[in-house]
Protein backbone atom coordinates (compact mmCIF):
# COMPACT_ATOMS: atom_id res chain seq x y z
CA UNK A 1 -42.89 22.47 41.88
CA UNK A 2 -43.39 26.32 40.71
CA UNK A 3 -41.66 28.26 38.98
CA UNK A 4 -43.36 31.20 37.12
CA UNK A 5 -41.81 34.64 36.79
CA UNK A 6 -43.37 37.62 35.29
CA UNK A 7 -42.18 41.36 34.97
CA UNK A 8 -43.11 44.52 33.25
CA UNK A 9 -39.86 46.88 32.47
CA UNK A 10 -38.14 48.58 29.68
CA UNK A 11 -35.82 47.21 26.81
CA UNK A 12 -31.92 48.34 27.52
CA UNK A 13 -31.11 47.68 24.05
CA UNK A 14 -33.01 46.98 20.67
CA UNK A 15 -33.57 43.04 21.03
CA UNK A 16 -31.59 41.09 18.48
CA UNK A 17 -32.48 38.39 16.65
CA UNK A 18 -29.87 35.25 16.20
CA UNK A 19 -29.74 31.66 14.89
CA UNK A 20 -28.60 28.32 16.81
CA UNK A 21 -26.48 26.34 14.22
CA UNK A 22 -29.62 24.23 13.62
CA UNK A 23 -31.62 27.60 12.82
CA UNK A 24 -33.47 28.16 15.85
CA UNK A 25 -34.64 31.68 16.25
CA UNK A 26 -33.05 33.09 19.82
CA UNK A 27 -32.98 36.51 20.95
CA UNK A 28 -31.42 37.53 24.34
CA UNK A 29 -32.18 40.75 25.77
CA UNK A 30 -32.23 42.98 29.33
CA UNK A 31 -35.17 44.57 30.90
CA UNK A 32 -34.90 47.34 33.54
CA UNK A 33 -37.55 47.48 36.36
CA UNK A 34 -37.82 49.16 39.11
CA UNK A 35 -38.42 47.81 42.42
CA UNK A 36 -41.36 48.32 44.17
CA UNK A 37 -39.91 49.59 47.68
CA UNK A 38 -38.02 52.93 48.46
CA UNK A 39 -35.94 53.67 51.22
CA UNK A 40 -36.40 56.72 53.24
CA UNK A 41 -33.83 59.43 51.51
CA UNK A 42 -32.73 57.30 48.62
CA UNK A 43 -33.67 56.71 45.15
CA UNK A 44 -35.89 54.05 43.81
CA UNK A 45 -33.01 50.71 42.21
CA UNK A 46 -33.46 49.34 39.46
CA UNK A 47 -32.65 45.87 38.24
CA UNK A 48 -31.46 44.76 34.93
CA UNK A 49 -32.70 41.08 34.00
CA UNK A 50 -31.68 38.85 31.34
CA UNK A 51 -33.93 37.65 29.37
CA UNK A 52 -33.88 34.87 26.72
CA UNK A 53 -36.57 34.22 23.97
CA UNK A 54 -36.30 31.36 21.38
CA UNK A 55 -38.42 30.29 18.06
CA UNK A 56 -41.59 32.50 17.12
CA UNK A 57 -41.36 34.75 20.71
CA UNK A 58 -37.56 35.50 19.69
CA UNK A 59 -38.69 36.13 16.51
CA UNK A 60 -41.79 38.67 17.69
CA UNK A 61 -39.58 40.19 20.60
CA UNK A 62 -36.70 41.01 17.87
CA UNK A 63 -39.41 42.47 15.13
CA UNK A 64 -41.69 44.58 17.20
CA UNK A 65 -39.84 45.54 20.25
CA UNK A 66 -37.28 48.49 20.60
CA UNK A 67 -34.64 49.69 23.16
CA UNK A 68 -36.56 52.05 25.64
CA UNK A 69 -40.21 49.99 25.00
CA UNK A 70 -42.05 48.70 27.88
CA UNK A 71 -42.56 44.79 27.69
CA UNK A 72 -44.44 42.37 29.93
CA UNK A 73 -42.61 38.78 30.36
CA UNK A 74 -43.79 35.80 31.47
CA UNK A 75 -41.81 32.51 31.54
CA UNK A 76 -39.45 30.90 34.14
CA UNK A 77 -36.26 31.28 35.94
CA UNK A 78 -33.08 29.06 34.92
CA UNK A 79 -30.02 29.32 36.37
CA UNK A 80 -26.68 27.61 34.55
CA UNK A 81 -23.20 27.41 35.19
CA UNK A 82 -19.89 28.63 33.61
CA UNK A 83 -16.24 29.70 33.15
CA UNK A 84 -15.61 33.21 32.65
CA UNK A 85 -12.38 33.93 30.72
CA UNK A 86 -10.38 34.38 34.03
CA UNK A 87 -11.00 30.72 34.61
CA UNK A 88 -13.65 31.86 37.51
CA UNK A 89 -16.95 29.56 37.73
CA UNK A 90 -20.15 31.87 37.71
CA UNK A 91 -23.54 31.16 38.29
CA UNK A 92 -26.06 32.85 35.54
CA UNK A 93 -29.91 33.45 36.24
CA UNK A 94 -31.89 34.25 33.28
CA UNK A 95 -36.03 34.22 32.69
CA UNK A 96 -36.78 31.94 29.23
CA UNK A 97 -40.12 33.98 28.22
CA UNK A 98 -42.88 31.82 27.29
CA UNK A 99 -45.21 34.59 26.92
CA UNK A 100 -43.87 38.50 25.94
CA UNK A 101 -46.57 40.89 25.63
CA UNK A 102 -47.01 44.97 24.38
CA UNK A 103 -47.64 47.26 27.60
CA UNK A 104 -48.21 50.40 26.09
CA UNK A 105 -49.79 51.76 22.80
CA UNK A 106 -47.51 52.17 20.05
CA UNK A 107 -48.19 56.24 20.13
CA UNK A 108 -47.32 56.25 23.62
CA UNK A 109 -44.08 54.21 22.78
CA UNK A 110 -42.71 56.82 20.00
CA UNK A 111 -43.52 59.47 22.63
CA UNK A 112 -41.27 57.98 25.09
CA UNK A 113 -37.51 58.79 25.34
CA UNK A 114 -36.96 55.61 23.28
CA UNK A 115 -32.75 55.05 22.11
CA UNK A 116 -31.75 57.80 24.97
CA UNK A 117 -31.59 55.69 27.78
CA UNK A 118 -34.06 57.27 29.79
CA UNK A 119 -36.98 54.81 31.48
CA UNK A 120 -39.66 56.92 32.67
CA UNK A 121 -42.71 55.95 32.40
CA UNK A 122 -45.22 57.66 30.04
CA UNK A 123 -48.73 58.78 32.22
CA UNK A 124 -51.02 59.67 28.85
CA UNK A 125 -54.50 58.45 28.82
CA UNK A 126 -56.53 59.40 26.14
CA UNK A 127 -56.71 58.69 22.18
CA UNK A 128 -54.81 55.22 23.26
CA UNK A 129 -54.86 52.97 20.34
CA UNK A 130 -55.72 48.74 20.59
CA UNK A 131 -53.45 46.66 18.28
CA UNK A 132 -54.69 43.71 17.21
CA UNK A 133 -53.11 40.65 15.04
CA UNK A 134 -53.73 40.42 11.20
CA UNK A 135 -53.88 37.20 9.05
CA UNK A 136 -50.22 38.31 7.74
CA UNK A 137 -48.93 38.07 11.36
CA UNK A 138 -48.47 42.55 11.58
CA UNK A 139 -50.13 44.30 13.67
CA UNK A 140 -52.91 46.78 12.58
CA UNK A 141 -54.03 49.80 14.30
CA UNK A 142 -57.62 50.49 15.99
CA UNK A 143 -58.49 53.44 17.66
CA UNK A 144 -60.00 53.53 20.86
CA UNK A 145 -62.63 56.12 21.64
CA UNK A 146 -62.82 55.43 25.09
CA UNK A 147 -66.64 54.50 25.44
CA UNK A 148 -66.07 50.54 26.17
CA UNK A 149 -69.16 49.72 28.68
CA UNK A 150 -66.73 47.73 30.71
């Protein structure tokens, strides 16, 4: 059996963090992406998904991510059943995220419309920075000067 999922889209809200009642870290959050196909005469859709984090990627999605930020996903589909308050039984699908990951520098983050519910994406190439992990688990800035030899 397979069941991967991965997507690259922007945060519809700032990601927030919560607690199970045996204090496990969950976050739940929606990313917009576009699809990939356009129809002659009609604007590109866009679909919202549902995401759901828990422990130390809830807890990294919730302290470094922001409504408007790009974010790359990787994790599963799960699908689970319910009553909504009409009585109604829905079907839910949702992506657990194993794996969340930065797509774009942080520079290039501030400079997008982030908090104004615009998703465009930002096309800037140069002075890019690298962020890399510290020992005290923040993130420390390196910049790039665009001579890698690969």
């Amino acid at each position: 059996m397979l069941n991967i999922a991965a997507l690259v889209g922007r945060l519809t809200a700032d990601p927030e963090l919560k607690h199970t009642s045996n204090s496990i870290p969950v976050t739940n959050f929606n990313v917009a992406v576009g699809r990939s196909f356009v129809r002659a005469g009609e604007e590109r859709q866009t679909d919202f998904i549902d995401v759901v984090a828990w422990r130390s990627t809830a807890e990294f999605v919730a302290k470094y991510f922001k409504k408007g930020q790009l974010i790359a996903v990787e994790g599963s589909i799960q699908t689970r059943t319910y009553q909504d308050k009409d009585g109604n039984k829905r079907k839910a699908f949702e992506i657990m995220a194993n794996n969340v990951h930065f797509v774009e520098s942080k520079k290039d983050s501030a400079d997008n419309s982030v908090g104004t519910g615009q998703f465009g994406d930002s096309n800037k190439s140069e002075g890019q920075a690298i962020y890399i992990s510290g020992n005290d688990s923040d993130f420390q800035e390196i910049q790039s000067d665009n001579d890698l030899p690969f």
